[in-house]
Protein backbone atom coordinates (compact mmCIF):
# COMPACT_ATOMS: atom_id res chain seq x y z
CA UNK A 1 -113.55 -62.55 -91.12
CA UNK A 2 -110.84 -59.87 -91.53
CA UNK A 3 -109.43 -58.37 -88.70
CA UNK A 4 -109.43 -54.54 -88.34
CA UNK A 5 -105.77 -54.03 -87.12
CA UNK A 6 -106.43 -50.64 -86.82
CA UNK A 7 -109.07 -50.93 -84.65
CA UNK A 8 -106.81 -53.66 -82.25
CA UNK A 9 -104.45 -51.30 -82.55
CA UNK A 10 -106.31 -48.11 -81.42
CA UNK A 11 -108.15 -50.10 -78.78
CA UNK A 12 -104.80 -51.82 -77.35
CA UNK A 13 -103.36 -48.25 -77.99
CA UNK A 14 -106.38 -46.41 -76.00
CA UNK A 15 -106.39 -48.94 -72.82
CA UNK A 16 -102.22 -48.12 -72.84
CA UNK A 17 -102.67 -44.75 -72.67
CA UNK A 18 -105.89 -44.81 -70.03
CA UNK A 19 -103.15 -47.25 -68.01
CA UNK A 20 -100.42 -44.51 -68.56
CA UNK A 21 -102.55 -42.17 -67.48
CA UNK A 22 -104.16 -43.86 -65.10
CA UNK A 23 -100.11 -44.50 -63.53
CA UNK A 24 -98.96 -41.00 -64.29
CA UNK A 25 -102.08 -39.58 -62.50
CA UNK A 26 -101.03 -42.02 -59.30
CA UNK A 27 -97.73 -40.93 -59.61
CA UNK A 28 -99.08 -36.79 -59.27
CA UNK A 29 -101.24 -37.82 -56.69
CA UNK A 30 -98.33 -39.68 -54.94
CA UNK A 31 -96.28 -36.42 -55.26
CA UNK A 32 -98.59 -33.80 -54.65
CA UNK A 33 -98.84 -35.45 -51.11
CA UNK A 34 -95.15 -35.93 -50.35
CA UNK A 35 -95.16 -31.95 -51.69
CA UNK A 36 -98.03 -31.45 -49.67
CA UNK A 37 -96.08 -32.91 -46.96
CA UNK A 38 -92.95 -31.05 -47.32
CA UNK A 39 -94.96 -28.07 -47.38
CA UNK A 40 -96.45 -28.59 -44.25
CA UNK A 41 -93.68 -29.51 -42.36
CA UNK A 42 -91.68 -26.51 -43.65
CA UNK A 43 -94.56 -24.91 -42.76
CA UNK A 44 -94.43 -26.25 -39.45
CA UNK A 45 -90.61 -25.83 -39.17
CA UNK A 46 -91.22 -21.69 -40.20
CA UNK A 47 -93.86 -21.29 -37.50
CA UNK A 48 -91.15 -22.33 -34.68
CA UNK A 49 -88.34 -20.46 -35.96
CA UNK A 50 -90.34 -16.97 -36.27
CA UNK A 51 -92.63 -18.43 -33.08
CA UNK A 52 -89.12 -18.45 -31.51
CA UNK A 53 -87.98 -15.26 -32.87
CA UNK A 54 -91.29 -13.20 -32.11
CA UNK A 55 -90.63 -14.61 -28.35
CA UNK A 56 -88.48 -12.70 -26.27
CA UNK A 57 -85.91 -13.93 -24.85
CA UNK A 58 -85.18 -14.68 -21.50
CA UNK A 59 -84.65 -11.86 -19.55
CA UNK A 60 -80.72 -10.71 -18.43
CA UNK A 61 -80.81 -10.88 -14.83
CA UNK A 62 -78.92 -7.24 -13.41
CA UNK A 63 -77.28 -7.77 -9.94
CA UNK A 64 -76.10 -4.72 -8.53
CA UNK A 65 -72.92 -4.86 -5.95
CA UNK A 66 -71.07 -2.73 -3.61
CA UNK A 67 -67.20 -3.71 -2.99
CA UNK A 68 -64.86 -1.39 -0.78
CA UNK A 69 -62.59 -3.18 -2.05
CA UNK A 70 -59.35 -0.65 -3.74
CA UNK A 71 -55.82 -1.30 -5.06
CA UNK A 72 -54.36 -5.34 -5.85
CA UNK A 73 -57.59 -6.92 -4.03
CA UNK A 74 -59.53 -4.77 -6.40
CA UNK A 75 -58.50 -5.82 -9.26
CA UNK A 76 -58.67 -9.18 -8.78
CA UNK A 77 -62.45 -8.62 -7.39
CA UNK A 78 -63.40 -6.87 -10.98
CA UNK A 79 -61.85 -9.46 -12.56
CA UNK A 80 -63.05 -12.54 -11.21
CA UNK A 81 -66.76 -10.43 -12.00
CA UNK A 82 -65.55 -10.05 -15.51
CA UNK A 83 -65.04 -13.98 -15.84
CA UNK A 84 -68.47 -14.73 -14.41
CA UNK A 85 -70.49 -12.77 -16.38
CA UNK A 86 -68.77 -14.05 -19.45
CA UNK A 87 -69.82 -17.36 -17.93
CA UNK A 88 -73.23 -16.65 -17.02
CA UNK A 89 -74.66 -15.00 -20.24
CA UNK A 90 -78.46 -14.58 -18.27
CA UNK A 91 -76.43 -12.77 -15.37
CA UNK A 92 -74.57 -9.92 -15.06
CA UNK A 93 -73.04 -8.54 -11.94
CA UNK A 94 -72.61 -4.63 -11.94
CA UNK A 95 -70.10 -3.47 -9.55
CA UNK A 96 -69.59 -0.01 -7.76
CA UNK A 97 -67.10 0.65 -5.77
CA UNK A 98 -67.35 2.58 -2.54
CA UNK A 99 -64.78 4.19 -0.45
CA UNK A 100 -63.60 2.11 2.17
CA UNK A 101 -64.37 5.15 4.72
CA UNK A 102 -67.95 5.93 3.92
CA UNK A 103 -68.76 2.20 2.72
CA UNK A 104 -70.75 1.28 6.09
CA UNK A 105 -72.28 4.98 6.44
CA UNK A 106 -73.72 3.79 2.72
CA UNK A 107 -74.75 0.67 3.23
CA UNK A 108 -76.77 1.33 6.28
CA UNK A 109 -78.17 4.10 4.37
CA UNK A 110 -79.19 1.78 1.56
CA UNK A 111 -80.45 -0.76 3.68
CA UNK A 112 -82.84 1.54 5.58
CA UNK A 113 -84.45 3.20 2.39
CA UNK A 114 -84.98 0.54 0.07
CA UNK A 115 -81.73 1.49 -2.23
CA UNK A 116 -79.40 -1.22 -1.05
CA UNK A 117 -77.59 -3.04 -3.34
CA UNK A 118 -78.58 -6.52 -4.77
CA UNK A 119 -75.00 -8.16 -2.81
CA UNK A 120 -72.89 -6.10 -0.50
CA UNK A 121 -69.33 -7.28 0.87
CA UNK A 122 -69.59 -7.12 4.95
CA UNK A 123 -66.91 -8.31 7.66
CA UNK A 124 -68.62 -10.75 9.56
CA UNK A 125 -67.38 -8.63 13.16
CA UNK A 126 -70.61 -6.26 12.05
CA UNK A 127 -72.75 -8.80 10.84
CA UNK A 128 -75.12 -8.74 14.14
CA UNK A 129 -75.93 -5.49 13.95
CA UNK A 130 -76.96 -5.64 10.12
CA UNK A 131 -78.84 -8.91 10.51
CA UNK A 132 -80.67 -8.09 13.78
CA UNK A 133 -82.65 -5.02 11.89
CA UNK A 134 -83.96 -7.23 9.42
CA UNK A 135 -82.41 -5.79 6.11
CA UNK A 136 -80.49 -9.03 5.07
CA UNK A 137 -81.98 -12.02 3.88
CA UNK A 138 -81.36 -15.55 5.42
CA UNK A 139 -80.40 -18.00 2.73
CA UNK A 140 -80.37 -20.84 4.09
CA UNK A 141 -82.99 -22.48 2.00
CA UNK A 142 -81.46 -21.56 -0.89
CA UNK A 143 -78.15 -22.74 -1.36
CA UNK A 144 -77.29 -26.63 -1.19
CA UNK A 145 -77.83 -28.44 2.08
CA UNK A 146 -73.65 -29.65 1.84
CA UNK A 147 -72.54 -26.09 1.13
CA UNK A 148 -71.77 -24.49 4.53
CA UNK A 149 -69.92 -27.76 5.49
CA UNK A 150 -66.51 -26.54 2.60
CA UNK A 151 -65.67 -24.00 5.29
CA UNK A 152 -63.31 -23.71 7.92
CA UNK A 153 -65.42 -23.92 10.97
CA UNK A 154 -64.56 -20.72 12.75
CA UNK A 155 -65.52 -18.72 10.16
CA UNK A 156 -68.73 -20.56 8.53
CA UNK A 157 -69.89 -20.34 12.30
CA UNK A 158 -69.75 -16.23 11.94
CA UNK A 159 -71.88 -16.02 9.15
CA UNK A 160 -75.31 -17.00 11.18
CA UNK A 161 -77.10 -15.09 13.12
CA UNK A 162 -79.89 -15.83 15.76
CA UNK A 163 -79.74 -19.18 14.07
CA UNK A 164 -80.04 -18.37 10.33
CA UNK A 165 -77.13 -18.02 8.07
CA UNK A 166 -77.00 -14.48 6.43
CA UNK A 167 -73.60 -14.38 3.95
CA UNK A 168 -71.17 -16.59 2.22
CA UNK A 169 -67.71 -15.80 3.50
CA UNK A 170 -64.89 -15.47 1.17
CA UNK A 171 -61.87 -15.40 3.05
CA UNK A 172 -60.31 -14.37 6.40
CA UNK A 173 -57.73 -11.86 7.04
CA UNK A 174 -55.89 -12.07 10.21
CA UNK A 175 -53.39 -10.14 11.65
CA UNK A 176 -49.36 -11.37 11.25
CA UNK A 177 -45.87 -10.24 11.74
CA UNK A 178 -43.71 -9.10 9.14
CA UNK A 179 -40.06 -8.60 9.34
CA UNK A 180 -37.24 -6.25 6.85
CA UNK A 181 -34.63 -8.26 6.69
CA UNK A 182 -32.10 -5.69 5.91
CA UNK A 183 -33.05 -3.71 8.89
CA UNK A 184 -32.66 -7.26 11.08
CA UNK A 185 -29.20 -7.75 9.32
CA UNK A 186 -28.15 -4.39 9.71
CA UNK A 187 -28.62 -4.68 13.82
CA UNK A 188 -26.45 -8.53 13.71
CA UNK A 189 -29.18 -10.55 15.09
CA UNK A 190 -28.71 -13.35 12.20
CA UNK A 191 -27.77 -17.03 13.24
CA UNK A 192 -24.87 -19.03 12.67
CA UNK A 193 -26.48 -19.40 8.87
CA UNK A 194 -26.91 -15.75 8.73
CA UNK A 195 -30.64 -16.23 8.60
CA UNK A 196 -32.18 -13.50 10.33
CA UNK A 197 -33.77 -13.71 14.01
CA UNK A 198 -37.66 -13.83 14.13
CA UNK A 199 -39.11 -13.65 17.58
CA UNK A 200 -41.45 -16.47 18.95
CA UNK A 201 -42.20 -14.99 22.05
CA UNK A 202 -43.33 -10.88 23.36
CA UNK A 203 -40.06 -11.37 25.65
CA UNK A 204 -38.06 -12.30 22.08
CA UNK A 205 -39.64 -9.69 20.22
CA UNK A 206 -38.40 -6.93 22.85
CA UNK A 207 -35.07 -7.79 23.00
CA UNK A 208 -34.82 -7.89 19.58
CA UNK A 209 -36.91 -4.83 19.15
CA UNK A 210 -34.06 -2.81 21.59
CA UNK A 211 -31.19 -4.33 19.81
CA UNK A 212 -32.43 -2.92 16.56
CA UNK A 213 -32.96 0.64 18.26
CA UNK A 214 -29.42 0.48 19.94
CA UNK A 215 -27.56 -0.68 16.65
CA UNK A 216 -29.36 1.28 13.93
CA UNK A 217 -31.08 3.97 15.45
CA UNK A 218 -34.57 2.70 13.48
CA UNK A 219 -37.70 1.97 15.39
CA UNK A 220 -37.54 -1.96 16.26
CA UNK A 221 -41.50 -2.53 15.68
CA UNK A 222 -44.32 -0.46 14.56
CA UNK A 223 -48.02 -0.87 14.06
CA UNK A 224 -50.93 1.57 13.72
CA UNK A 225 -51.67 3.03 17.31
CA UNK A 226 -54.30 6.24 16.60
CA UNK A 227 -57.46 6.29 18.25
CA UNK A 228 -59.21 6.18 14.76
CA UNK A 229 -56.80 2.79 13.89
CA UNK A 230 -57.36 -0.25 15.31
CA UNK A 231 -54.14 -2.41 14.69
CA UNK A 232 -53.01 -1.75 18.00
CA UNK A 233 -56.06 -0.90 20.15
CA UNK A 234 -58.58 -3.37 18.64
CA UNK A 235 -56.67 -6.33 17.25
CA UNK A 236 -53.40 -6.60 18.82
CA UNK A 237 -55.12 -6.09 22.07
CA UNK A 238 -57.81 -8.78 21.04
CA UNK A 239 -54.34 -11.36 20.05
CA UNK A 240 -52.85 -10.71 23.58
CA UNK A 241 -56.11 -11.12 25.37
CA UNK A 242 -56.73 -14.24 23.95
CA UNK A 243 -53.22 -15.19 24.17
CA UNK A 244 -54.02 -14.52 28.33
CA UNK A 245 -56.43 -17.08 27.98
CA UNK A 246 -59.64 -14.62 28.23
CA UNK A 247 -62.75 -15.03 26.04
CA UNK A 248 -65.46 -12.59 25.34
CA UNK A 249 -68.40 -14.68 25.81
CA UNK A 250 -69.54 -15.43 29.29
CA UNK A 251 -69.78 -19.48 29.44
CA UNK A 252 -72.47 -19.07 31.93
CA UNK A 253 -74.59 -16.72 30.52
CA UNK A 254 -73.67 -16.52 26.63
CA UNK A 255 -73.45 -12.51 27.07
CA UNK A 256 -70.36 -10.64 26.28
CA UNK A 257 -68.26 -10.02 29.02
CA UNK A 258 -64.69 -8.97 29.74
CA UNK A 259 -62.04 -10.45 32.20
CA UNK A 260 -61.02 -7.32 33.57
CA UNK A 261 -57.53 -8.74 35.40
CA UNK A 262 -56.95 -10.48 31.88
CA UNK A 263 -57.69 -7.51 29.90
CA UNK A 264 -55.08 -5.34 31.70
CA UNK A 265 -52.70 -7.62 30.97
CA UNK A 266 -53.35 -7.67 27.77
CA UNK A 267 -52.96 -3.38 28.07
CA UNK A 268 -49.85 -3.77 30.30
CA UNK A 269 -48.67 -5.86 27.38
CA UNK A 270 -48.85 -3.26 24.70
CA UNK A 271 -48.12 -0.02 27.23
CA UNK A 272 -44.88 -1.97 28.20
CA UNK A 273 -43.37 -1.73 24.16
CA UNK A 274 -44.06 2.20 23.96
CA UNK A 275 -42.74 3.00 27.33
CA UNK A 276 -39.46 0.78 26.40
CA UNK A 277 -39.35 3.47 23.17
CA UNK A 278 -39.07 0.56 20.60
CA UNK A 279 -41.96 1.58 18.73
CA UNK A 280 -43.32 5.25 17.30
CA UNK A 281 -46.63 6.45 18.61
CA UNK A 282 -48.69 7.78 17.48
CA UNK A 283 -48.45 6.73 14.04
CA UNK A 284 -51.17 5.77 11.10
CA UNK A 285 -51.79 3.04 8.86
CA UNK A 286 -49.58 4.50 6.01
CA UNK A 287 -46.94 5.80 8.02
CA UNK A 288 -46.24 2.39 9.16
CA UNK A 289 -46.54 0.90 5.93
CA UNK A 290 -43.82 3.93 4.60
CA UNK A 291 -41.33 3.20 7.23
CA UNK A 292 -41.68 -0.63 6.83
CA UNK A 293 -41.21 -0.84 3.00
CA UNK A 294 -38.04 1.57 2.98
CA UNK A 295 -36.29 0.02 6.00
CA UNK A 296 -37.21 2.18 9.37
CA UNK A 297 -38.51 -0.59 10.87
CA UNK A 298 -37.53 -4.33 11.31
CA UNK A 299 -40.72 -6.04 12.82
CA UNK A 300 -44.15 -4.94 11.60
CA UNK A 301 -47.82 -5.69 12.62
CA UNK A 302 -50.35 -6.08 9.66
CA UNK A 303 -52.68 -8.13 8.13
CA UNK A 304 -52.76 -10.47 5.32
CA UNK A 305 -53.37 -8.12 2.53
CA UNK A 306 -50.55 -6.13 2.63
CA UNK A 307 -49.22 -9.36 0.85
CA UNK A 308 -51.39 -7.90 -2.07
CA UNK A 309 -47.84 -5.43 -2.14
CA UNK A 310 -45.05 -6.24 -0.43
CA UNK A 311 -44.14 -8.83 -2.95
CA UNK A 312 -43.86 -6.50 -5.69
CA UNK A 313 -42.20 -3.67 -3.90
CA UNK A 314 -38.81 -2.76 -5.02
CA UNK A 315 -36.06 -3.23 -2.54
CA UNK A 316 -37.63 -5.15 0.02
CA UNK A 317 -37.08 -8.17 1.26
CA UNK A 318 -38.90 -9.75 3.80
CA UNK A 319 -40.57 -12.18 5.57
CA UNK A 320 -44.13 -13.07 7.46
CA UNK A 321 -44.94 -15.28 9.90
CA UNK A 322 -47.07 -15.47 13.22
CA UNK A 323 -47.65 -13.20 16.27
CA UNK A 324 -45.32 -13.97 18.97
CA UNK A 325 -46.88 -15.69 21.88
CA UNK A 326 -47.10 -15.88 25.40
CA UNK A 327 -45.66 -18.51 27.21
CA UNK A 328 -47.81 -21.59 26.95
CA UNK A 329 -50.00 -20.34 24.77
CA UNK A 330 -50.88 -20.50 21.05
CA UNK A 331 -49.96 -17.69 18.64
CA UNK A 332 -53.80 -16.05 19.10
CA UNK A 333 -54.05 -13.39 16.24
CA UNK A 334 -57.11 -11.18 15.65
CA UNK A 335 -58.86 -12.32 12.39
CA UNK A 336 -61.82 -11.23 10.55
CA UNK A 337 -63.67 -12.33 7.47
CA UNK A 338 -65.08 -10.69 4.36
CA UNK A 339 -68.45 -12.01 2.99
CA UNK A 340 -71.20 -11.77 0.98
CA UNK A 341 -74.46 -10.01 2.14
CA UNK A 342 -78.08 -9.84 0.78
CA UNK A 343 -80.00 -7.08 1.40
CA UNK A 344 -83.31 -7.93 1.70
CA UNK A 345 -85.75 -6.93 -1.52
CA UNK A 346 -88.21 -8.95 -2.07
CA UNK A 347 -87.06 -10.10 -5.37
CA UNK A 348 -86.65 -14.11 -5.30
CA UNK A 349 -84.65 -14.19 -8.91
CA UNK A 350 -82.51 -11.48 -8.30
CA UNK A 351 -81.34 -13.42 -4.92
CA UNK A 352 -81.11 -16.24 -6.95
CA UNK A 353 -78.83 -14.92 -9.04
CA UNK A 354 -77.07 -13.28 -6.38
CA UNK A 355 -77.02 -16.35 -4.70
CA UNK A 356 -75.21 -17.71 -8.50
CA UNK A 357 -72.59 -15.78 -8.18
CA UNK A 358 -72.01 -16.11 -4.39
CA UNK A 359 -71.36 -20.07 -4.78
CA UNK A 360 -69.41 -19.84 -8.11
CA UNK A 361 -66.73 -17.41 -6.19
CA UNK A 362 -66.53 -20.02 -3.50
CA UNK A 363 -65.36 -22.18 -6.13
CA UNK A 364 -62.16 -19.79 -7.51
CA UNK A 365 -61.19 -18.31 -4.20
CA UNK A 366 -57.98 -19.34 -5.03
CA UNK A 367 -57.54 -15.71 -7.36
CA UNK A 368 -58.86 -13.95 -4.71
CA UNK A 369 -56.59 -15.58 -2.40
CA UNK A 370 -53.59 -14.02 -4.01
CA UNK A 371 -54.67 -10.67 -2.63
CA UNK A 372 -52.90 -11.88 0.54
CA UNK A 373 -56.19 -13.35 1.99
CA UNK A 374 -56.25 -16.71 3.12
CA UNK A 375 -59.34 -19.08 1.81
CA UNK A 376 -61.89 -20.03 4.13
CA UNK A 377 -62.71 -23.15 1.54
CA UNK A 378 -60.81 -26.25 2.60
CA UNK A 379 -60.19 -27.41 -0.53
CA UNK A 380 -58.70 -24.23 -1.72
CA UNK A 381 -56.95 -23.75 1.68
CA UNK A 382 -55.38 -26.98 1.46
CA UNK A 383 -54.45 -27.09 -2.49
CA UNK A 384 -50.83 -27.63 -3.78
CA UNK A 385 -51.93 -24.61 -5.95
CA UNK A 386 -52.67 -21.92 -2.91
CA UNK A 387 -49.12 -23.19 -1.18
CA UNK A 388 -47.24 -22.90 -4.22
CA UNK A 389 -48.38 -18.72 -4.30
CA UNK A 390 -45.06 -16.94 -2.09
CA UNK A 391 -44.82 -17.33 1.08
CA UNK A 392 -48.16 -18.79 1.95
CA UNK A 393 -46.49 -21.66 3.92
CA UNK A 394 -45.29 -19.33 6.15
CA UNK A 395 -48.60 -18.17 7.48
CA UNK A 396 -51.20 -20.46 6.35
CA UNK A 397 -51.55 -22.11 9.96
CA UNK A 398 -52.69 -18.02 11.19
CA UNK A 399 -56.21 -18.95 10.02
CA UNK A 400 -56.63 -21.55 12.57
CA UNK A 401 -55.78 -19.19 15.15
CA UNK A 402 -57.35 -16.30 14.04
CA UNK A 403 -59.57 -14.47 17.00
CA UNK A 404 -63.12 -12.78 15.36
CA UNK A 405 -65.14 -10.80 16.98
CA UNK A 406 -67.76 -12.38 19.38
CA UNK A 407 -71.52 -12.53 16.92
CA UNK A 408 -73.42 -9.84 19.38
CA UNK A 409 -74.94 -6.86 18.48
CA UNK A 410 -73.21 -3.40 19.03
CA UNK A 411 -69.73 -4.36 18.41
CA UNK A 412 -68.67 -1.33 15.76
CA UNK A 413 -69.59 1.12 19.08
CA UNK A 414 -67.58 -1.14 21.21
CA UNK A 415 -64.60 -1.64 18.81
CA UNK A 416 -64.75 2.37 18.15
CA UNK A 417 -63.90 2.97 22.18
CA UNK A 418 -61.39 0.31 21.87
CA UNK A 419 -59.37 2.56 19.40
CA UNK A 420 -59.55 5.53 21.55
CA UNK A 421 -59.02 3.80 25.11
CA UNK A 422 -55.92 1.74 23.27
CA UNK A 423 -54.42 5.17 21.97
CA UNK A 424 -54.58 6.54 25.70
CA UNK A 425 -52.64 3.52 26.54
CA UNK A 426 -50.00 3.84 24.07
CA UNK A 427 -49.14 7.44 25.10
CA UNK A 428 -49.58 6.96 29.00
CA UNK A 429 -52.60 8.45 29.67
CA UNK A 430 -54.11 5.69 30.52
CA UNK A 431 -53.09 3.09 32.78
CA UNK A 432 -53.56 -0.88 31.91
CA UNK A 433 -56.19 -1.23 35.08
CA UNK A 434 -58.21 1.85 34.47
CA UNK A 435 -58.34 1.22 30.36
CA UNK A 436 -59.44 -2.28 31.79
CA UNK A 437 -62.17 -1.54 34.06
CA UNK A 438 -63.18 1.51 31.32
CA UNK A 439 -63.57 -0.91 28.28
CA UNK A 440 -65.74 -3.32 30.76
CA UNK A 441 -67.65 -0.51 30.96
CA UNK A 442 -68.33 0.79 28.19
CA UNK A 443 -68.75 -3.18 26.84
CA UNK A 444 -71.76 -3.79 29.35
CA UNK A 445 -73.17 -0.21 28.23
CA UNK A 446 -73.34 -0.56 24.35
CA UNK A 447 -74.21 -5.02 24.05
CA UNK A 448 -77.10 -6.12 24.54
């Protein structure tokens, strides 16, 4: 029998082509689900990216802030704000500044309506009588356990009140000594180097105070003395007390008190370099400052910040060190301490974020220290970096023997009659006993 090729040939031909198609339709199917795939996952993929776009996105957190803070130490305030908000992208701090004069009228104002700012900068010396209304917010809970313990322990201790801790402190400013040293030169007291004499003691700095007088004919020391200044009145008066061995607090009862027989001394003290004509009264902040820079005077009272300037001021040459002190005693200064504050507002992110920017500043005192100020974080205090900044070696050791105000209620009255009873003193109208017993006085009627 013959054998229809044809036939063998379509058949064979007909079961290659079902297998072919049988193979290309696997091979659509396979593809059509990896396509299908694809799609689906770029599907997916498109869904999150406009998901995430139609989201908003997280919310800029707006911190308001009052500073009083003017001139170098201003600068370096707005910029160290610059640097954190270009670090914190979900935070940005908004300053205003607010003249040093009305600042407190402000705040207090702010505080008691609800229009306080989100952080204010307060000295700690006020602190009770902020805290004790209510209008600040404790934040202890809020901040690391470890945190309070990278202070110096004379200030940290400042910032509580009634047992809860109420601001982050950011440096403290105490009160030194700082000498011309052309004006010294020009009056011969210089050693056998030809360094100039700096006085240790009170008994030093008058006799070197009378020599300058006698030679030159320039005042021999000068430091703010009006009743609305409170170099003289409040904080040299606070140094010598302390330097007398008085406190403020009663150990017995806890209450602020005042050694009367100490605190005339302390008044004798200061009475003792006016009537001896060393020193100009009465004179302000800036005349001081004016006759210091250009030479009038040789020794000068006035705290850290003026460190801010001096430096840079043409012409002068100088030098700063501690307050004299009484025999047997330590170089007592007055001191005080500028901090952070949080008004209280009922917003827990915006303290949060206040609360941010609080801790990060902690962390680069060291730019703010080159306003003059001296850290109140140990590390920063103690860095090779903060000594290496002019002259710092020759007052760092002030912070440990800087004087603040005792933490009790009512102390801006009390400090505000210690300006105008000091001014009496300094033009004789007041002797050292009567201011005494007066300031005791008026101490037991404004604390509670």
């Amino acid at each position: 029998m013959g054998i229809d090729r044809r036939g063998a040939m379509y058949k064979h031909t007909l079961k290659s082509k079902q297998k072919l198609s049988s193979n290309v339709y696997s091979m659509e199917e396979e593809y059509m689900k990896i396509r299908g795939k694809k799609i689906v996952i770029t599907l997916v993929a498109l869904s999150m990216v406009f998901g995430m776009m139609l989201q908003p996105a997280a919310a800029q957190v707006k911190i308001t802030m009052w500073s009083l803070f003017s001139g170098g130490e201003g600068y370096i305030m707005s910029d160290l704000i610059a640097r954190f908000n270009a670090e914190h992208p979900d935070i940005v701090i908004e300053e205003q500044l607010i003249e040093w004069a009305q600042y407190y009228n402000k705040l207090l104002t702010g505080l008691l309506s609800g229009e306080a700012p989100d952080i204010g900068i307060m000295h700690l010396a006020v602190l009770p009588d902020y805290a004790s209304r209510g209008v600040l917010s404790p934040i202890e809970g809020m901040i690391p356990a470890d945190f309070t313990d990278k202070f110096l322990a004379n200030i940290i201790e400042k910032a509580y009140y009634d047992g809860h801790l109420f601001a982050v402190p950011i440096d403290t400013h105490p009160m030194v000594m700082y000498y011309n040293k052309k004006t010294i030169k020009e009056a011969g007291l210089v050693d056998a180097k030809g360094d100039v004499l700096v006085p240790k003691t009170w008994d030093e700095l008058m006799e070197y105070a009378k020599k300058v007088k006698e030679a030159t004919g320039k005042w021999g020391f000068t430091a703010e003395n009006t009743n609305t200044g409170a170099m003289v009145a409040e904080r040299l008066w606070i140094a010598l007390y302390s330097q007398f061995g008085a406190a403020f607090l009663d150990p017995a009862t806890g209450k602020l008190a005042v050694d009367v027989e100490k605190a005339a001394k302390a008044y004798e003290t200061i009475a003792s370099i006016y009537q001896a004509e060393v020193g100009p009264a009465p004179i302000d902040y800036a005349e001081g400052e004016t006759l210091f820079v250009n030479g009038g005077t040789a020794y000068h009272l006035n705290g850290v910040w003026a460190m801010a300037v001096y430096p840079e001021t043409e012409g002068l040459e100088f030098g700063v060190t501690s307050l004299p002190a009484l025999e047997g005693s330590k170089p007592y200064t007055w001191g005080d301490s500028h901090s952070f504050v949080f008004p209280k507002k009922g917003d827990d992110a915006k303290l949060k974020a206040a609360l941010t920017f609080a801790q990060w500043f902690s962390e680069h005192t060291m730019e703010w220290a080159k306003a003059g100020h001296l850290p109140v974080n140990k590390a920063v205090m103690e860095s090779e970096e903060f000594m290496n900044l002019p002259m710092r070696k020759d007052y760092v050791a002030v912070g440990a023997t800087a004087i603040l105000a005792p933490s009790v209620k009512g102390w801006s009255q009390i400090r505000e009659e210690m300006w105008e009873i000091g001014q009496r003193v300094v033009l004789g109208e007041l002797t050292p006993q009567a201011a005494a017993e007066e300031l005791k006085q008026k101490i037991e009627e404004l604390s509670e």
